[in-house]
Protein backbone atom coordinates (compact mmCIF):
# COMPACT_ATOMS: atom_id res chain seq x y z
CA UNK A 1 0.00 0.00 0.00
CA UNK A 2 0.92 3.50 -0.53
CA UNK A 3 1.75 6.07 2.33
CA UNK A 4 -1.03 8.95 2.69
CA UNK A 5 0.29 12.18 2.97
CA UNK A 6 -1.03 13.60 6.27
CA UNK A 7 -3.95 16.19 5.50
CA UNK A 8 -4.39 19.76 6.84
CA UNK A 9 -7.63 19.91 8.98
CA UNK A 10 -11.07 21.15 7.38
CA UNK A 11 -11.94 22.87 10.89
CA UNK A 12 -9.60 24.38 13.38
CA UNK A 13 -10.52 25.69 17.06
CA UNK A 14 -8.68 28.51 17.51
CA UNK A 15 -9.82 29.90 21.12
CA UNK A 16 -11.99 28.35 23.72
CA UNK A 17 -12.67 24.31 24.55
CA UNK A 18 -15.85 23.37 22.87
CA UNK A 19 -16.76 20.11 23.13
CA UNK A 20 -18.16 17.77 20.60
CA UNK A 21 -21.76 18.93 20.42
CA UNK A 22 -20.45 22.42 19.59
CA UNK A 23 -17.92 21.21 17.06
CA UNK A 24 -20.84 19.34 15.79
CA UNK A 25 -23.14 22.17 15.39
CA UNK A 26 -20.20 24.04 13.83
CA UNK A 27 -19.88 21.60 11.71
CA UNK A 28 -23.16 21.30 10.76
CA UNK A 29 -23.78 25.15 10.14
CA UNK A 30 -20.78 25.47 7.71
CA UNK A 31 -22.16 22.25 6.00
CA UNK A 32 -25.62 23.74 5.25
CA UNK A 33 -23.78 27.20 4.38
CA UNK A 34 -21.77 25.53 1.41
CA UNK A 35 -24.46 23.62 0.42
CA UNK A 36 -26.65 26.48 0.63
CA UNK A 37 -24.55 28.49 -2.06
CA UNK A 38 -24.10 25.61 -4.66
CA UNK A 39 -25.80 25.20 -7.93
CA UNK A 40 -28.40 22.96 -8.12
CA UNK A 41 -27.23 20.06 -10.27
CA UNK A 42 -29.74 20.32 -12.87
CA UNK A 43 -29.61 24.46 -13.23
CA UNK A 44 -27.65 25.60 -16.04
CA UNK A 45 -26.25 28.98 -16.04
CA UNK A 46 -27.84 31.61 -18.17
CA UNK A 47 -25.66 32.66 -20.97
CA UNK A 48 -25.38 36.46 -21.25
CA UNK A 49 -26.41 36.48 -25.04
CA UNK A 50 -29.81 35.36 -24.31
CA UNK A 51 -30.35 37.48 -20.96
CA UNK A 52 -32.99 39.96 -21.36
CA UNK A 53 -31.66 42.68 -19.23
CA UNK A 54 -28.68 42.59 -21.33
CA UNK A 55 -30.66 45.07 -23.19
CA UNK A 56 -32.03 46.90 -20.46
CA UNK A 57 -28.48 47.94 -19.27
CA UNK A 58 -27.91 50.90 -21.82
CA UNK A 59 -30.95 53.08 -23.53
CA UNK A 60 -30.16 51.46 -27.27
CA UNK A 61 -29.85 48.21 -26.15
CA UNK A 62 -26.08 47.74 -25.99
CA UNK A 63 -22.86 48.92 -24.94
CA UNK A 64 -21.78 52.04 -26.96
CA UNK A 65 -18.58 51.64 -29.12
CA UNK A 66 -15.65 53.16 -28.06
CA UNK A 67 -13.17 53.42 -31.36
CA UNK A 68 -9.03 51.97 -30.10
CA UNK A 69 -7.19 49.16 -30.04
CA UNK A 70 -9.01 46.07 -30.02
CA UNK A 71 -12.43 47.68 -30.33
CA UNK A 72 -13.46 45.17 -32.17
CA UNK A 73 -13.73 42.43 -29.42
CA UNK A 74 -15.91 44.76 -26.88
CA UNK A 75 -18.34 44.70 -30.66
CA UNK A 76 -19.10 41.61 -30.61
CA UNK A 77 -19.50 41.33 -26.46
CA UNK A 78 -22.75 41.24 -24.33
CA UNK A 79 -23.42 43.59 -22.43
């Protein structure tokens, strides 16, 4: 078998001696934070080309043009 290189800890107590229900709960709280925040599995992210407030951002709709260098990519850009 192969060694394991030792991990660094997920959680660490930096002040104070909780005890394991309060580690728990920590634990817990963090847990339902992260999962919380994720994407749902199914959900697909809205591309900004088919966004309708894309349009609502500037009065005509998009960006102005601003003439310089590489103008040409922010022309062909949503919003």
């Amino acid at each position: 078998m192969s060694e394991q290189t030792p991990q660094r800890p997920v959680l660490r107590i930096v002040r104070g001696n909780p005890d394991d229900v309060e580690v728990a709960a920590l634990t817990a709280a963090l847990a339902g934070a992260a999962a919380a925040q994720a994407p749902e599995e199914g959900a697909k992210p809205m591309s900004l080309w088919g966004d309708p407030a894309s349009s609502l951002r500037h009065p005509a709709g998009r960006r102005p043009l601003r003439p310089g260098p590489h103008a040409w990519r922010a022309s062909g850009l949503p919003g």
